[in-house]
N, C-alpha and C. Protein backbone atom coordinates (compact mmCIF):
# COMPACT_ATOMS: atom_id res chain seq x y z
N UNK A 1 -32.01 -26.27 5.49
CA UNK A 1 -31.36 -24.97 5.37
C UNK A 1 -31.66 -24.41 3.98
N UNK A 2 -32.06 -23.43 4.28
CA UNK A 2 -32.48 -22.77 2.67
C UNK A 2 -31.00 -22.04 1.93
N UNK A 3 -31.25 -22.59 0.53
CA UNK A 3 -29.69 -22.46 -0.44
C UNK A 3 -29.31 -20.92 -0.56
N UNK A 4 -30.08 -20.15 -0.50
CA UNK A 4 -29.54 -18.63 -0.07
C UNK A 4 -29.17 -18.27 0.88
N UNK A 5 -29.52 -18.65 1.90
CA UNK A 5 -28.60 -18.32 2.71
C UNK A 5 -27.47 -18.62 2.81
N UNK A 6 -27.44 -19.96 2.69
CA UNK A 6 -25.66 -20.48 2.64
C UNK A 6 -24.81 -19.64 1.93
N UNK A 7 -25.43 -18.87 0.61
CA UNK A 7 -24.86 -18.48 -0.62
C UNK A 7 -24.38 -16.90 0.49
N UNK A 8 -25.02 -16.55 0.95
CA UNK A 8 -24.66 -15.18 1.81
C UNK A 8 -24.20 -15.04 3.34
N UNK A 9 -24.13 -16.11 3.38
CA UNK A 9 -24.17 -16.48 5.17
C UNK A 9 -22.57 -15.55 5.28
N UNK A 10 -21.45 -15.65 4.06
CA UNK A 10 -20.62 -14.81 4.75
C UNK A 10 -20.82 -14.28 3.56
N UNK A 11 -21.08 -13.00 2.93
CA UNK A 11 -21.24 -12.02 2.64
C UNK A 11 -20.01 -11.53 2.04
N UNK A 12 -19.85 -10.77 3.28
CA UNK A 12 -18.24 -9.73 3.95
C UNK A 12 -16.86 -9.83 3.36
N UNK A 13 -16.85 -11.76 3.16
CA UNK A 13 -15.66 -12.31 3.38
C UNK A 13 -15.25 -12.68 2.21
N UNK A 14 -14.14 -12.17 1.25
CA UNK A 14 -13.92 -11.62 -0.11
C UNK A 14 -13.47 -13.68 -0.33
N UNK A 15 -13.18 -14.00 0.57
CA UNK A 15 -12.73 -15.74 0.40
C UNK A 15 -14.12 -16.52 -0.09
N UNK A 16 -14.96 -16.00 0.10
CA UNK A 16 -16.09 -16.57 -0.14
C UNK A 16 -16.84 -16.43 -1.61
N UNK A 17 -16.15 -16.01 -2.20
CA UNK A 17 -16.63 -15.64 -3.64
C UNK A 17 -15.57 -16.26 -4.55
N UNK A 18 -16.10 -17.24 -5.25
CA UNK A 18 -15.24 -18.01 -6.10
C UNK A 18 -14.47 -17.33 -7.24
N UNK A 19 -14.78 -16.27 -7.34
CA UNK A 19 -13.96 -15.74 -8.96
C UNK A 19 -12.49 -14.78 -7.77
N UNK A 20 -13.13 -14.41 -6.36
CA UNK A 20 -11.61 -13.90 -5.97
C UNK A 20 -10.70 -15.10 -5.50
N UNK A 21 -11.45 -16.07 -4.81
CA UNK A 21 -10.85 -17.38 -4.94
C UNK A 21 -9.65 -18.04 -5.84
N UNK A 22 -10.43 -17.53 -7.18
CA UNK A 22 -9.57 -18.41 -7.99
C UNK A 22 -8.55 -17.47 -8.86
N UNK A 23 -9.07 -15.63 -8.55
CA UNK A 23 -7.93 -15.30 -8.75
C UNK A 23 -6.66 -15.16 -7.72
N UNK A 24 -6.99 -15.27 -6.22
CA UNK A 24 -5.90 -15.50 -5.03
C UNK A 24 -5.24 -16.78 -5.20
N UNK A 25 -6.12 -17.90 -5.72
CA UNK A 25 -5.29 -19.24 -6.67
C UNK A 25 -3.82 -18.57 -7.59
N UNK A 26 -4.86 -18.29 -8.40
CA UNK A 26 -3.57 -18.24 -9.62
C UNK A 26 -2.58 -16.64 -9.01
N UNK A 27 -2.98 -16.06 -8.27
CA UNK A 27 -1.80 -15.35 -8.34
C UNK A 27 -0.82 -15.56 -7.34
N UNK A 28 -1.02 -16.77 -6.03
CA UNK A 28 -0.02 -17.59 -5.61
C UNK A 28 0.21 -18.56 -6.28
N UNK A 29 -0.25 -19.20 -7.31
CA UNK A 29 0.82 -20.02 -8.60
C UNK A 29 1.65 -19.22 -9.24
N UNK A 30 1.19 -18.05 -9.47
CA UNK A 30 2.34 -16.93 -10.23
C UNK A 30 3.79 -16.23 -9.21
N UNK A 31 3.24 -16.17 -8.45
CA UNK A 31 3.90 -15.04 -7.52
C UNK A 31 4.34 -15.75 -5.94
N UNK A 32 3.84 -16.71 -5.72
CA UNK A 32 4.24 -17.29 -4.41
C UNK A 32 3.69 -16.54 -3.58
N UNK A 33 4.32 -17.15 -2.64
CA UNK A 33 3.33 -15.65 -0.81
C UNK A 33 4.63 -14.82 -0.70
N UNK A 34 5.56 -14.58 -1.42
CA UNK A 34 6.77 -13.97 -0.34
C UNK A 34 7.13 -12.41 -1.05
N UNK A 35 6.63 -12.12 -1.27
CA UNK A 35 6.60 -10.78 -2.51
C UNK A 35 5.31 -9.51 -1.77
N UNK A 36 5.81 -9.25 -0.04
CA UNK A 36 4.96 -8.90 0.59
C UNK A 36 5.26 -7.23 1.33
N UNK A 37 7.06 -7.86 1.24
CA UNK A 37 7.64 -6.43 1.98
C UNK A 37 7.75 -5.75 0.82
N UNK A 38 8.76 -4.85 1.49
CA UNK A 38 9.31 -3.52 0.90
C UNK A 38 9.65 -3.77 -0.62
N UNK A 39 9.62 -2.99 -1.74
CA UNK A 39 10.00 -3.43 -3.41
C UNK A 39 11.73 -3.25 -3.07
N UNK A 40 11.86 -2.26 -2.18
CA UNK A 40 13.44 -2.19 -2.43
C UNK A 40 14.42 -3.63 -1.83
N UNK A 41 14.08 -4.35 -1.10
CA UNK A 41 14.32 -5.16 -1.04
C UNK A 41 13.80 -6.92 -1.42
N UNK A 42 12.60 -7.34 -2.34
CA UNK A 42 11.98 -7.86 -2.10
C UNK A 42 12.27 -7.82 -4.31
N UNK A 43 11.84 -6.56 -4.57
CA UNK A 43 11.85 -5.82 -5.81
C UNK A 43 10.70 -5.64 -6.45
N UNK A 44 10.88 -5.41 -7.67
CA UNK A 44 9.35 -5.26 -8.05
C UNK A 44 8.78 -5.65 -9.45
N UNK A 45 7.31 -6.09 -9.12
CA UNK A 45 7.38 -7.00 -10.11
C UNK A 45 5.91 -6.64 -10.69
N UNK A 46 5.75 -6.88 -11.89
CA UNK A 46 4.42 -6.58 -12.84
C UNK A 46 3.22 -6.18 -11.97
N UNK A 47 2.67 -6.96 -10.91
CA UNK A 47 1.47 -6.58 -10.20
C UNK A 47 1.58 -5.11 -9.28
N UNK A 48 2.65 -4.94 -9.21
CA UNK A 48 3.00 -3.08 -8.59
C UNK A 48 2.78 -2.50 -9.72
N UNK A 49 3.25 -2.80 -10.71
CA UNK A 49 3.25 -1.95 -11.73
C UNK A 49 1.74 -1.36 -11.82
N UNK A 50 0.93 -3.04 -12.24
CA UNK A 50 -0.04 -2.66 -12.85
C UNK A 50 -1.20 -2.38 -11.81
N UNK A 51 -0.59 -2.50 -10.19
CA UNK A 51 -1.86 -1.49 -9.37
C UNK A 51 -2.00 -0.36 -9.61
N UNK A 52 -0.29 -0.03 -9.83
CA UNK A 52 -0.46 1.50 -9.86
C UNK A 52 -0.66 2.44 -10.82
N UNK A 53 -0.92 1.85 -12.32
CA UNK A 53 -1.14 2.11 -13.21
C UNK A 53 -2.96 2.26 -12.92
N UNK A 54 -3.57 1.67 -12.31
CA UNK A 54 -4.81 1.11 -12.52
C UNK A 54 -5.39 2.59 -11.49
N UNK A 55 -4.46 2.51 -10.37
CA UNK A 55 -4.79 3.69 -9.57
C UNK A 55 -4.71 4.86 -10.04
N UNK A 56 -3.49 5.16 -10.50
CA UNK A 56 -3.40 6.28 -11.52
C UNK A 56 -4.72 6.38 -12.23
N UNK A 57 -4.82 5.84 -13.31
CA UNK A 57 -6.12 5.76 -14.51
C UNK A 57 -7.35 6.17 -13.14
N UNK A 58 -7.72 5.52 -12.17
CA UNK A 58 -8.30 6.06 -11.41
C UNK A 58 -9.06 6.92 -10.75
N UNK A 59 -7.49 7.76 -10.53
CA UNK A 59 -7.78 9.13 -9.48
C UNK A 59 -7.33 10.27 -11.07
N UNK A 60 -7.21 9.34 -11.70
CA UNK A 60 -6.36 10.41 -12.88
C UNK A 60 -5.49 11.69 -12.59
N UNK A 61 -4.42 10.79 -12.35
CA UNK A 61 -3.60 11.13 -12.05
C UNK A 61 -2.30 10.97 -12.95
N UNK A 62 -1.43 11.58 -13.13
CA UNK A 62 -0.24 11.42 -13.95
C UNK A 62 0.40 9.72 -13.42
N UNK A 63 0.20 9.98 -12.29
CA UNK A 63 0.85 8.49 -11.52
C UNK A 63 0.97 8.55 -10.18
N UNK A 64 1.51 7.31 -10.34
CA UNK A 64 0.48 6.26 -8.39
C UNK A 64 1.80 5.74 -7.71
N UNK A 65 1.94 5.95 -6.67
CA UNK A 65 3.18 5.14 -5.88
C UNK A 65 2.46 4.25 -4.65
N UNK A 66 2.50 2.82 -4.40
CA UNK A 66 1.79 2.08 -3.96
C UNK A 66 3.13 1.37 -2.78
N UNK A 67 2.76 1.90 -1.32
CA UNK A 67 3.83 1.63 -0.71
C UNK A 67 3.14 0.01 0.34
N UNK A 68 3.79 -1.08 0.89
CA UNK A 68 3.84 -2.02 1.43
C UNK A 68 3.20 -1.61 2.82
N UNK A 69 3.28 -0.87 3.34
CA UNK A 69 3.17 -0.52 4.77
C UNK A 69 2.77 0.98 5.21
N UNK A 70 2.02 1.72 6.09
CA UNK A 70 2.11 2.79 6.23
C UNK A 70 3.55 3.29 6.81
N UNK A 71 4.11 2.79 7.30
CA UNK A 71 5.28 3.54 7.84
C UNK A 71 6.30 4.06 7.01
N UNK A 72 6.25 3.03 5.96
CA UNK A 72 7.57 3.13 4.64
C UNK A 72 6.85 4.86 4.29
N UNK A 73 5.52 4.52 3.81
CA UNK A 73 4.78 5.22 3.44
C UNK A 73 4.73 6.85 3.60
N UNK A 74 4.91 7.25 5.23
CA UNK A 74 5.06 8.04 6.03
C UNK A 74 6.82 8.62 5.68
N UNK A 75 7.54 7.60 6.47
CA UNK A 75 8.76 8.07 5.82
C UNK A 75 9.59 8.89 4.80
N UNK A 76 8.75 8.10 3.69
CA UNK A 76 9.19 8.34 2.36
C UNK A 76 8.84 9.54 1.84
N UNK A 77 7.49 9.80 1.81
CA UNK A 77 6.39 10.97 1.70
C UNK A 77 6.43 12.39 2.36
N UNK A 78 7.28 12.16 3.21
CA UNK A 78 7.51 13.46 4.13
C UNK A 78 8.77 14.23 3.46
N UNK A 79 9.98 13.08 3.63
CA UNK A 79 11.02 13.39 3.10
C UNK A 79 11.04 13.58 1.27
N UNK A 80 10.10 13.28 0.65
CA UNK A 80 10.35 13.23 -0.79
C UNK A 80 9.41 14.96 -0.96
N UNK A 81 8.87 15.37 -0.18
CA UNK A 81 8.08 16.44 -0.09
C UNK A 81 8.93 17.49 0.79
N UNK A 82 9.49 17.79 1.98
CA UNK A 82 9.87 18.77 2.66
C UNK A 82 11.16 18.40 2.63
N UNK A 83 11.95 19.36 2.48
CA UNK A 83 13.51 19.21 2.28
C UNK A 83 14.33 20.48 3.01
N UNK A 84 15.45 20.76 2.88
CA UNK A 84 16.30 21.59 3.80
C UNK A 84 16.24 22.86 3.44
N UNK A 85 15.48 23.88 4.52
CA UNK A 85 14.98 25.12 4.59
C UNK A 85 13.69 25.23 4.55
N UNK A 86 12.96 24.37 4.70
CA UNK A 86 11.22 23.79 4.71
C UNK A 86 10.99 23.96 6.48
N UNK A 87 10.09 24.59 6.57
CA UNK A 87 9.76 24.62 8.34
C UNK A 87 8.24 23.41 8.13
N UNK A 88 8.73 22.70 9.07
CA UNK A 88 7.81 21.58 9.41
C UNK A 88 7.08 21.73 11.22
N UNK A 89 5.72 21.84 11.19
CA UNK A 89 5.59 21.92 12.55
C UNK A 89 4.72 20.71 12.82
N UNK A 90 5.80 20.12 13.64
CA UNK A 90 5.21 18.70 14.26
C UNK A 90 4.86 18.72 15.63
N UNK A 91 4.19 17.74 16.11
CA UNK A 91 3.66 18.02 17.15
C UNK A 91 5.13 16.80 18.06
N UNK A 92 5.69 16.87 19.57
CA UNK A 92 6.40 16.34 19.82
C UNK A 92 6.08 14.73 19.64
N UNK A 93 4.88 14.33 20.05
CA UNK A 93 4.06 12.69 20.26
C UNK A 93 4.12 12.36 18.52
N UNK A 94 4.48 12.98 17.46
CA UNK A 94 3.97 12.37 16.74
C UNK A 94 4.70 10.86 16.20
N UNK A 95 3.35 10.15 15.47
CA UNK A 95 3.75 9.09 15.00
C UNK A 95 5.06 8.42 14.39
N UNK A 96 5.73 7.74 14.66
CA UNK A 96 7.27 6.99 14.48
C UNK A 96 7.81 7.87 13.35
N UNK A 97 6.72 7.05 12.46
CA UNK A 97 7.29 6.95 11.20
C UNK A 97 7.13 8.10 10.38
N UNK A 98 6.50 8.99 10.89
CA UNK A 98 6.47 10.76 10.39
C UNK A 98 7.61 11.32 10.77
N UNK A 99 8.29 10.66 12.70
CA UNK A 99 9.40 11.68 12.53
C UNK A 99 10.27 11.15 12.23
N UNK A 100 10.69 10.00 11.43
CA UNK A 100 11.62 9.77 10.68
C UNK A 100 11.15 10.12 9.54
N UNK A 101 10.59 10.84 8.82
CA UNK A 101 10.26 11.24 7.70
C UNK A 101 10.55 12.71 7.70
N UNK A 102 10.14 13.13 9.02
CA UNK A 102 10.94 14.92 9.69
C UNK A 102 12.29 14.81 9.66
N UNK A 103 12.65 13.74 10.00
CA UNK A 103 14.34 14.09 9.98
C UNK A 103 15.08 13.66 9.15
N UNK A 104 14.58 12.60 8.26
CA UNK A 104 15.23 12.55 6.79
C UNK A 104 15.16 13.76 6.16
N UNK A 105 13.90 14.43 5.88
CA UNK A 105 13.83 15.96 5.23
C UNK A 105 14.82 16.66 5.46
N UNK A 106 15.53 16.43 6.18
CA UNK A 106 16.13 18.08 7.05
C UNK A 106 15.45 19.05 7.05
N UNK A 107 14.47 19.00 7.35
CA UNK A 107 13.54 20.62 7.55
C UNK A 107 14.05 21.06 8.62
N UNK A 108 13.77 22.05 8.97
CA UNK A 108 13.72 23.02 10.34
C UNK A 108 12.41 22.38 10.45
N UNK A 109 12.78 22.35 11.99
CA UNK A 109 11.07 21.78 12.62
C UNK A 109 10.82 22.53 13.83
C-alpha cells in the first residue's frame, strides 16, 4: 500500500488530522462532553465567548451571537427583531420554530 494514500484515504474526515485530534483531546479534558445544549441552562463558558468574538472579528461585525441549535436560533431571532405592532407575513406551514418566534413577537401576522 503506498504511504500517501493512507495519509488521504479519509481526507473529509476532520478526525483524521492529528492537530484537530489533539485539539478535540484537550478540549474534552477541559470542558467534558456535556456543555452542548442551550447556555441558558447549561451556561456559558469561555469557548462561546471566544467563538463569538472570533466570528465577530470575522464578518466584522460589532458582535456575534452563537446559538446551540437552529430552533433556539429561529425563536429567539424573530422575537428579538419583530415586536408588537410589527406585521409579520408568514406563510401558515411554516417551520416550528419560526412560529414560535411569530408569537413570542406579538406581531400582527
Amino acid at each position: 500500500e503506498n504511504e500517501n494514500e493512507n495519509e488521504n484515504e479519509n481526507e473529509i474526515a476532520p478526525s483524521s488530522v492529528p492537530s484537530v485530534r489533539s485539539a478535540a483531546k484537550a478540549a474534552l479534558e477541559r470542558y467534558g462532553c456535556g456543555s452542548c445544549g442551550p447556555r441558558g441552562f447549561y451556561g456559558t463558558i469561555d469557548a462561546h465567548l471566544d467563538l463569538e468574538e472570533s466570528i465577530s472579528t470575522f464578518t466584522g461585525t460589532e458582535g456575534a451571537i452563537m446559538y446551540s441549535d437552529g430552533a433556539s436560533a429561529c425563536a429567539s431571532t424573530v422575537a428579538a427583531f419583530a415586536k408588537r405592532g410589527d406585521l409579520l407575513v408568514v406563510d401558515e406551514n411554516v417551520y416550528e420554530a419560526l412560529g414560535t418566534g411569530v408569537t413570542l413577537s406579538r406581531a400582527n401576522v
